[in-house]
N, C-alpha and C. Protein backbone atom coordinates (compact mmCIF):
# COMPACT_ATOMS: atom_id res chain seq x y z
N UNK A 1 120.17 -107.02 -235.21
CA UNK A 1 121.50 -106.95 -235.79
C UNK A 1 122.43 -106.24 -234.82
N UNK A 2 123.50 -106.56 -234.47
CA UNK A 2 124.57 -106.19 -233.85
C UNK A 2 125.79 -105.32 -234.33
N UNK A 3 126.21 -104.02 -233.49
CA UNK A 3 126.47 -103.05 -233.96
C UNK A 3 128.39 -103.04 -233.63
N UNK A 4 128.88 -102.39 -233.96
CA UNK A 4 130.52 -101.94 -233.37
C UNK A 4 130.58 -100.53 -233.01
N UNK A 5 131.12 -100.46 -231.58
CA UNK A 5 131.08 -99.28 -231.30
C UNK A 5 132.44 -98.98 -231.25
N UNK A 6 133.18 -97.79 -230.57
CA UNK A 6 134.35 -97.39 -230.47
C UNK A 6 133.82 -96.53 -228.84
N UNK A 7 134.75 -96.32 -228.27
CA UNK A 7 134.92 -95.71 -226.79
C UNK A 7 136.62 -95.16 -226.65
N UNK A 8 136.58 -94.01 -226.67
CA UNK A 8 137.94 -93.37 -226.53
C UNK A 8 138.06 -91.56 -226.44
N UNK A 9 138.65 -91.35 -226.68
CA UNK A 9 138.92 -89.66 -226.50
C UNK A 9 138.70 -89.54 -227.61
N UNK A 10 137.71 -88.04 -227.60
CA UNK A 10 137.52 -87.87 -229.08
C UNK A 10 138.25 -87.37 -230.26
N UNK A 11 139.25 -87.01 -230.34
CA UNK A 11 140.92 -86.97 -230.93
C UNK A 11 140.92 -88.39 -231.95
N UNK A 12 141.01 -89.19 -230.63
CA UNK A 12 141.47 -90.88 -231.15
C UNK A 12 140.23 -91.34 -232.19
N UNK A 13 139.17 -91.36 -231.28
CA UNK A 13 137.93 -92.03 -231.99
C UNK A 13 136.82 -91.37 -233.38
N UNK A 14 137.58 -90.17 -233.51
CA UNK A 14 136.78 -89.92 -234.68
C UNK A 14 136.82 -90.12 -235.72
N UNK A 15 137.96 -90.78 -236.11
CA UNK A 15 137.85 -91.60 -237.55
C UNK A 15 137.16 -92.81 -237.74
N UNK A 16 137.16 -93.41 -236.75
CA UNK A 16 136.11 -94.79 -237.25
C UNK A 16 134.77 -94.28 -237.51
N UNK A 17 133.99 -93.07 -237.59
CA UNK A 17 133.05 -92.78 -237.59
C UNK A 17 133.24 -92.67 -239.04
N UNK A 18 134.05 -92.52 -240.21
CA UNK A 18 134.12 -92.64 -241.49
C UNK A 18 134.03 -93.58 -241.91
N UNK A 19 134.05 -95.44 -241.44
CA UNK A 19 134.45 -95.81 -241.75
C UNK A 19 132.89 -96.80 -240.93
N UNK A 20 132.07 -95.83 -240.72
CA UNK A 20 130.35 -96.54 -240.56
C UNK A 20 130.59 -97.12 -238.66
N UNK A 21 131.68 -97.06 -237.56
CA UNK A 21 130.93 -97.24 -236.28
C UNK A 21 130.59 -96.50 -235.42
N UNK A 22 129.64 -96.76 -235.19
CA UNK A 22 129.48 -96.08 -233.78
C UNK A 22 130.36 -95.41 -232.27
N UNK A 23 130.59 -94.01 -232.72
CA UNK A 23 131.74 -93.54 -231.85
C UNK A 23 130.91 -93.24 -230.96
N UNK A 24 131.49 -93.30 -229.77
CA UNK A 24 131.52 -92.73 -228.08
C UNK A 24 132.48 -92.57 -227.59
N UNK A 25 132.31 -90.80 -227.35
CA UNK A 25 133.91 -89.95 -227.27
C UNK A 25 133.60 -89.77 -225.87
N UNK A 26 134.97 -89.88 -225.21
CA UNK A 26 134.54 -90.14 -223.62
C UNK A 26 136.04 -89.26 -222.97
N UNK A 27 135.56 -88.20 -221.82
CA UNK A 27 136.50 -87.60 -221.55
C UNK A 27 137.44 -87.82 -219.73
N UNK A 28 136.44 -88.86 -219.30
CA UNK A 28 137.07 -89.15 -217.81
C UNK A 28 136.74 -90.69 -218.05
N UNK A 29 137.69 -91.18 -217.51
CA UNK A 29 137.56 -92.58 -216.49
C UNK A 29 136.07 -92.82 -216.33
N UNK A 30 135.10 -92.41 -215.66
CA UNK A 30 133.88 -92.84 -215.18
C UNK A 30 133.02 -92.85 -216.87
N UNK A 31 133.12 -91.40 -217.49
CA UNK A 31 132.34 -91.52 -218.79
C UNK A 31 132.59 -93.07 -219.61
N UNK A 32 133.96 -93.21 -219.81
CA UNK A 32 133.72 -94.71 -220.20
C UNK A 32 133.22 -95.83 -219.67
N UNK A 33 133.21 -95.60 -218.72
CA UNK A 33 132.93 -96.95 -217.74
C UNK A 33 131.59 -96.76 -218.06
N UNK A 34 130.76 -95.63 -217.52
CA UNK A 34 129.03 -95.94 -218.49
C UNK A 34 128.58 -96.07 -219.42
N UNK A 35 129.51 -95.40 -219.99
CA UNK A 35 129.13 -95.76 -221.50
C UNK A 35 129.14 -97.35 -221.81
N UNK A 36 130.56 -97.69 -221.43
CA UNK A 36 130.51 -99.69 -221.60
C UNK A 36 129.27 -99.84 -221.09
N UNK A 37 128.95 -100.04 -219.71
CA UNK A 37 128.12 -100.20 -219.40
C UNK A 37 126.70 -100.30 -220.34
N UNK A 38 126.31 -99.12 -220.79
CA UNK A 38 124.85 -98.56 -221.26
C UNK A 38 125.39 -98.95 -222.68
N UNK A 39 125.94 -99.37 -223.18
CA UNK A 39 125.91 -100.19 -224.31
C UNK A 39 126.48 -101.92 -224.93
N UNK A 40 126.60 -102.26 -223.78
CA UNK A 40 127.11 -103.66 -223.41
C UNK A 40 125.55 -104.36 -224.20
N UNK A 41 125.11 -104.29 -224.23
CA UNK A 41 123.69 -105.23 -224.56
C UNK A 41 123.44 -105.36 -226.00
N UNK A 42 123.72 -104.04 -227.26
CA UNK A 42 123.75 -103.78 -228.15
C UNK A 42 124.83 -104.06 -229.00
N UNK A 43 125.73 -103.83 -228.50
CA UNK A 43 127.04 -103.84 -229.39
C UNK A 43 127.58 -105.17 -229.08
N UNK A 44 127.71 -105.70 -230.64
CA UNK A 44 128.46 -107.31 -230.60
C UNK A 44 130.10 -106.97 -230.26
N UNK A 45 130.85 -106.06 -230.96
CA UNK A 45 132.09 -105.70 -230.94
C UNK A 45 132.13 -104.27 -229.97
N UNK A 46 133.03 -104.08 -229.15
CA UNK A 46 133.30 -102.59 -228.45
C UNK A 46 134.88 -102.38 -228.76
N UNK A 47 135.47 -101.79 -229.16
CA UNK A 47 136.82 -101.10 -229.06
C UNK A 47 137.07 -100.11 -227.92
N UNK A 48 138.21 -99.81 -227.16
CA UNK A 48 138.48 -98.95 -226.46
C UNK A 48 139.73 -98.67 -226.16
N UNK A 49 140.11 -97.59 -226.63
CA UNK A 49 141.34 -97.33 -226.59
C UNK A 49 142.02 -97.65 -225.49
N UNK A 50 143.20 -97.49 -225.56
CA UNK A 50 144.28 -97.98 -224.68
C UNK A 50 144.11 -97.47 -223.36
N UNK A 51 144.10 -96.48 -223.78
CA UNK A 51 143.89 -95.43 -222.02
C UNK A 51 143.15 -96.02 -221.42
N UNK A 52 141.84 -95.78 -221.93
CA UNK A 52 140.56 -96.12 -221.37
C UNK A 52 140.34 -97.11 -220.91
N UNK A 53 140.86 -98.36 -221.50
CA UNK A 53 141.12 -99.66 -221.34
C UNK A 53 141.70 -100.09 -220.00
N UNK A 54 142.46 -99.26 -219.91
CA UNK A 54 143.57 -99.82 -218.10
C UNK A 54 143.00 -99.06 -217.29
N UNK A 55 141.87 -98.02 -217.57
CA UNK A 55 141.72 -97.22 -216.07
C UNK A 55 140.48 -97.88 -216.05
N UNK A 56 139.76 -98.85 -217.31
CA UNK A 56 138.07 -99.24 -217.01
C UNK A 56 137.81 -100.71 -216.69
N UNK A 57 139.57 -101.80 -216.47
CA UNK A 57 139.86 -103.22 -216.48
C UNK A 57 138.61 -103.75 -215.98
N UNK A 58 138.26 -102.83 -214.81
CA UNK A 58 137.50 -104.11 -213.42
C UNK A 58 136.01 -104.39 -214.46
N UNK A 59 135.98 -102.99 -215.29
CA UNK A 59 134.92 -102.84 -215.81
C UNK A 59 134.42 -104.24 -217.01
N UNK A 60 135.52 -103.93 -217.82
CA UNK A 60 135.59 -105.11 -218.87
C UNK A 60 135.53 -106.25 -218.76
N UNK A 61 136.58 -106.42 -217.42
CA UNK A 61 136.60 -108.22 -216.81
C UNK A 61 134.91 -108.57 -216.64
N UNK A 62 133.99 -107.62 -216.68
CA UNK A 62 132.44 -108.42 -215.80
C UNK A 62 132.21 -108.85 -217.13
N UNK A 63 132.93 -108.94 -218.30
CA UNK A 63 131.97 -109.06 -219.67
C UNK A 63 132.80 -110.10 -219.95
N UNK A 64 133.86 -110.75 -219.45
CA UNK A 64 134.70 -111.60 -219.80
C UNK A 64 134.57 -113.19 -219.99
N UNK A 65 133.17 -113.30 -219.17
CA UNK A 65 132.58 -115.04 -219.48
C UNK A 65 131.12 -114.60 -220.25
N UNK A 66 131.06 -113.53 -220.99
CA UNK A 66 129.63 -113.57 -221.90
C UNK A 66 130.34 -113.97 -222.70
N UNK A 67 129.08 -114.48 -223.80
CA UNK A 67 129.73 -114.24 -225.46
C UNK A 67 129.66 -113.12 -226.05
N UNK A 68 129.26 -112.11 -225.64
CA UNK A 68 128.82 -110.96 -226.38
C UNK A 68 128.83 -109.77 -224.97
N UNK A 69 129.28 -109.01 -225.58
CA UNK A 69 130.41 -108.05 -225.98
C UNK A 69 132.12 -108.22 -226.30
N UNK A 70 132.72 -108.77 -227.17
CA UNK A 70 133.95 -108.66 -227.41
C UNK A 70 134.10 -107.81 -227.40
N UNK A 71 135.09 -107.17 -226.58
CA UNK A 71 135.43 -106.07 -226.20
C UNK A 71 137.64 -105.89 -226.26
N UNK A 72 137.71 -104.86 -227.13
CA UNK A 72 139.21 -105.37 -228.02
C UNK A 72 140.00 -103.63 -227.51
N UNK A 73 141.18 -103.83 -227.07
CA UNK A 73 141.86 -102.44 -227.20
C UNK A 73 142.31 -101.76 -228.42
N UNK A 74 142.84 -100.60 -228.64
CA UNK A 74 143.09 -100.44 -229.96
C UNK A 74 144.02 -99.02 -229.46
N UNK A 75 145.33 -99.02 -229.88
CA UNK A 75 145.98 -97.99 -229.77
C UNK A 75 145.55 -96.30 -229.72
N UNK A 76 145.45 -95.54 -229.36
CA UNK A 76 145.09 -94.09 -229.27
C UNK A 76 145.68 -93.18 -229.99
């Protein structure tokens, strides 16, 4: 079964954790980028905040011809 995670500053991302997903609170540029990484395989859906999103692009684009990880921004 396939999970939804969240990836963002932990400020932003701790409410979806009420609301049953899987948060990963991430405080530099690189922490997100592994984190995508080390959970790309598991998670059907990834969210990542905005920030995180434009400093981790090159990162996201490698997931961009799978079917799996949809990977979606979400305001901060």
């Amino acid at each position: 079964m396939y999970k939804i995670g969240v990836i963002g500053d932990k400020q932003s991302v701790q409410g979806f954790k009420a609301v049953g997903l899987d948060v990963f609170d991430c405080n530099t540029r690189e922490d997100a980028k592994n984190t995508l990484h080390k959970i790309a395989d598991d998670y059907a859906i990834i969210y990542v905040t905005e920030s995180f999103y434009d400093q981790i692009k090159e990162s996201i684009y490698e997931y961009n011809e799978e079917r799996l990880p949809a990977i979606i921004p979400i305001p901060g």
